[in-house]
Protein backbone atom coordinates (compact mmCIF):
# COMPACT_ATOMS: atom_id res chain seq x y z
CA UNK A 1 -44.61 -5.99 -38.76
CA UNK A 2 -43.59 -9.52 -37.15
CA UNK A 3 -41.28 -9.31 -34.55
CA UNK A 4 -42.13 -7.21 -30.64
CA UNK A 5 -40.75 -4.01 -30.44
CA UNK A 6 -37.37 -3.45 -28.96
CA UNK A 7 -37.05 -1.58 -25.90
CA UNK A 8 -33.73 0.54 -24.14
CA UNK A 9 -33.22 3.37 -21.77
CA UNK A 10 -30.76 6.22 -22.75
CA UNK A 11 -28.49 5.83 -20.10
CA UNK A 12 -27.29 3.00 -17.25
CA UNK A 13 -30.42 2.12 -15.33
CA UNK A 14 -31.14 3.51 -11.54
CA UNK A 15 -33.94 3.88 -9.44
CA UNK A 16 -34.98 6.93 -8.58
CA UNK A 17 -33.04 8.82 -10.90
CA UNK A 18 -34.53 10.53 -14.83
CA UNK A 19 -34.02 8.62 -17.86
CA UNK A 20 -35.44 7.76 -20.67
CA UNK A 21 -37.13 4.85 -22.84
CA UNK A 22 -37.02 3.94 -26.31
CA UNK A 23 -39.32 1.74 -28.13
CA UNK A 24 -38.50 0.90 -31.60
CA UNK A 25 -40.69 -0.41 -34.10
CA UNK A 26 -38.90 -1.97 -37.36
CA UNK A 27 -39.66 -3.05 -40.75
CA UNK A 28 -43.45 -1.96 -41.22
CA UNK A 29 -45.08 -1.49 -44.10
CA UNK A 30 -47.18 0.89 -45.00
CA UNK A 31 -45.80 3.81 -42.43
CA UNK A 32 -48.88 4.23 -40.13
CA UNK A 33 -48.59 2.88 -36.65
CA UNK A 34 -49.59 3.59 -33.20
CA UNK A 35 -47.59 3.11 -29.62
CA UNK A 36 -49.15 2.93 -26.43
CA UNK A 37 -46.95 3.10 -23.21
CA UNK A 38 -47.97 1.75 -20.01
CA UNK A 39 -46.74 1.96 -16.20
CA UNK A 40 -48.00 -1.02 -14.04
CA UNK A 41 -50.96 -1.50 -16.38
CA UNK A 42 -51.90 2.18 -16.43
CA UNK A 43 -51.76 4.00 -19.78
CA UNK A 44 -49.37 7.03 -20.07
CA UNK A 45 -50.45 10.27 -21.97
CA UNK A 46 -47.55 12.35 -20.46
CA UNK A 47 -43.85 12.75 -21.67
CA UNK A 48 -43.99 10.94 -24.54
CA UNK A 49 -42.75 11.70 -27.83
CA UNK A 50 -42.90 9.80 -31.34
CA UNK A 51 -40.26 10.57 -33.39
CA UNK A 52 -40.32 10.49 -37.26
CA UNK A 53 -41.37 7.36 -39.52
CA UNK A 54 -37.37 6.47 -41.27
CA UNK A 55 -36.94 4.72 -44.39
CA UNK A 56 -35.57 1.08 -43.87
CA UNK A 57 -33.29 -0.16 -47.17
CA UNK A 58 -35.59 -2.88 -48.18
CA UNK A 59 -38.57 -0.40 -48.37
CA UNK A 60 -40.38 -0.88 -44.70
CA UNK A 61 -40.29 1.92 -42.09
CA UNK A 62 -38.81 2.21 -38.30
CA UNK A 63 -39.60 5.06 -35.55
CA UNK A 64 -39.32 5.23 -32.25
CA UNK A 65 -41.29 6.65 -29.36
CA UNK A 66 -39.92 7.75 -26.06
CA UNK A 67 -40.98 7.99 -22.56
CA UNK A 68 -39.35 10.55 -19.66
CA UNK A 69 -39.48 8.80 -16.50
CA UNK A 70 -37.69 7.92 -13.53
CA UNK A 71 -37.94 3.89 -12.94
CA UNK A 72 -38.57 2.98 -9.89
CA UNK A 73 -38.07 -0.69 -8.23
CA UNK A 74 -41.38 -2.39 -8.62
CA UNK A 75 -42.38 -0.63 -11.57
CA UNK A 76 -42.93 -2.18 -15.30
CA UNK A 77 -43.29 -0.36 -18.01
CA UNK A 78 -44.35 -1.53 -21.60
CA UNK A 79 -44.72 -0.21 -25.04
CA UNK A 80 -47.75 -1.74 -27.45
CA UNK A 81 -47.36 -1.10 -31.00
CA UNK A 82 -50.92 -1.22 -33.52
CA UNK A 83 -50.06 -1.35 -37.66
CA UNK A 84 -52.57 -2.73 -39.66
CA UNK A 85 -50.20 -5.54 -40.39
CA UNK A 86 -50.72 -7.40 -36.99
CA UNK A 87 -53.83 -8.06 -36.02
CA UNK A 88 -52.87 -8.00 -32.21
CA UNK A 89 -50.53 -5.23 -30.74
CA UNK A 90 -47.35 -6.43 -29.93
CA UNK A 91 -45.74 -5.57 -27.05
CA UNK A 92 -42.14 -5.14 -25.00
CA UNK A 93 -41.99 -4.80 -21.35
CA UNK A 94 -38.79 -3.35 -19.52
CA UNK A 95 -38.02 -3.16 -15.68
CA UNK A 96 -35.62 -1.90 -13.30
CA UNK A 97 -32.65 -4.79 -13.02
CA UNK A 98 -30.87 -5.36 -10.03
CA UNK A 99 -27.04 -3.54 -10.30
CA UNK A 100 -24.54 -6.19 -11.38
CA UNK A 101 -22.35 -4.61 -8.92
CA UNK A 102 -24.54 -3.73 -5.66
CA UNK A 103 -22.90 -5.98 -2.81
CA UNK A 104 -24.44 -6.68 0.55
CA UNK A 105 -23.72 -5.43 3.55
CA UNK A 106 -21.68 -9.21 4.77
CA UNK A 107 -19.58 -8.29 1.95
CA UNK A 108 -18.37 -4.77 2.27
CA UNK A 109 -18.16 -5.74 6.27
CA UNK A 110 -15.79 -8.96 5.50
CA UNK A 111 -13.78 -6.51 2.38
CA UNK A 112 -13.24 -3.84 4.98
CA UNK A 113 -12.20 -6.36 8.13
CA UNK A 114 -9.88 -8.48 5.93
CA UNK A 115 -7.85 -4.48 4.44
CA UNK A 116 -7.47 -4.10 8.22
CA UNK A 117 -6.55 -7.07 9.28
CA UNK A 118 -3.65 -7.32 6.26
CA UNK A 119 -2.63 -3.70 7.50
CA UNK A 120 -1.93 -5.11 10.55
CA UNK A 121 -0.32 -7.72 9.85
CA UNK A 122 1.92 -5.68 7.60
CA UNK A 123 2.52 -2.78 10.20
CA UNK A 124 3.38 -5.53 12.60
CA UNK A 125 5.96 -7.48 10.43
CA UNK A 126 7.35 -4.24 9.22
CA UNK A 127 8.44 -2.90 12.47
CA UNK A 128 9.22 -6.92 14.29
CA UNK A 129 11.63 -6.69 11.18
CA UNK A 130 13.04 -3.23 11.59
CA UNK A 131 16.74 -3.55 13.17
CA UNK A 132 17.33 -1.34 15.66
CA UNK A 133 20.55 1.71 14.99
């Protein structure tokens, strides 16, 4: 095994709220290997689950362990993965990421003041405009 395990969570990322992490380790050879998660440096025993070893076509293995959790802003979470092969652990680190689409409070202030300032300009041209019967 060469390359750092590969970490992802299950579904779009949010504090606060249950997910889950996947580690996967690929192309090992012979299929015996070990994963360790961690949580700000602290090992986790707790909701986690190895799947089973899977055949790879060129004759190595993958699997895949998985963590429950609930991520929250400051935390970092890694997976370590021992095979025989490596003579260190290698290991992946994943935290929370800011939302791509959070906007700051300026913003939705100045996108709410400008759609009432163009309704009032368009109320106010619309009945100027209006001819009366």
């Amino acid at each position: 095994m060469s390359s750092k395990p590969l970490i992802y969570t299950r579904y779009e990322e949010e504090a606060g709220v249950g997910n889950s992490l996947f580690c996967l380790a690929n192309h090992f050879y012979p299929p015996s290997i070990n994963f360790t998660w961690t949580k700000n440096g602290v090992e986790l025993m707790e909701r986690v689950s190895n799947l089973r070893y899977r055949h790879n076509s060129d004759g190595t293995f993958h699997r895949i362990s998985t963590l429950s959790f609930t991520p929250g802003d400051e935390d970092v979470y890694s997976c370590s993965v021992q095979h025989q092969a490596s003579p260190q652990p290698l290991s992946t680190s994943w935290e929370l990421k800011e939302s791509q689409y959070s906007v700051c409070p300026a913003a939705g202030f100045f996108g709410a003041s400008l759609v009432l300032c163009l309704m009032g300009i368009g109320s106010g041209a619309f009945f100027f405009t209006k001819q009366p019967n």
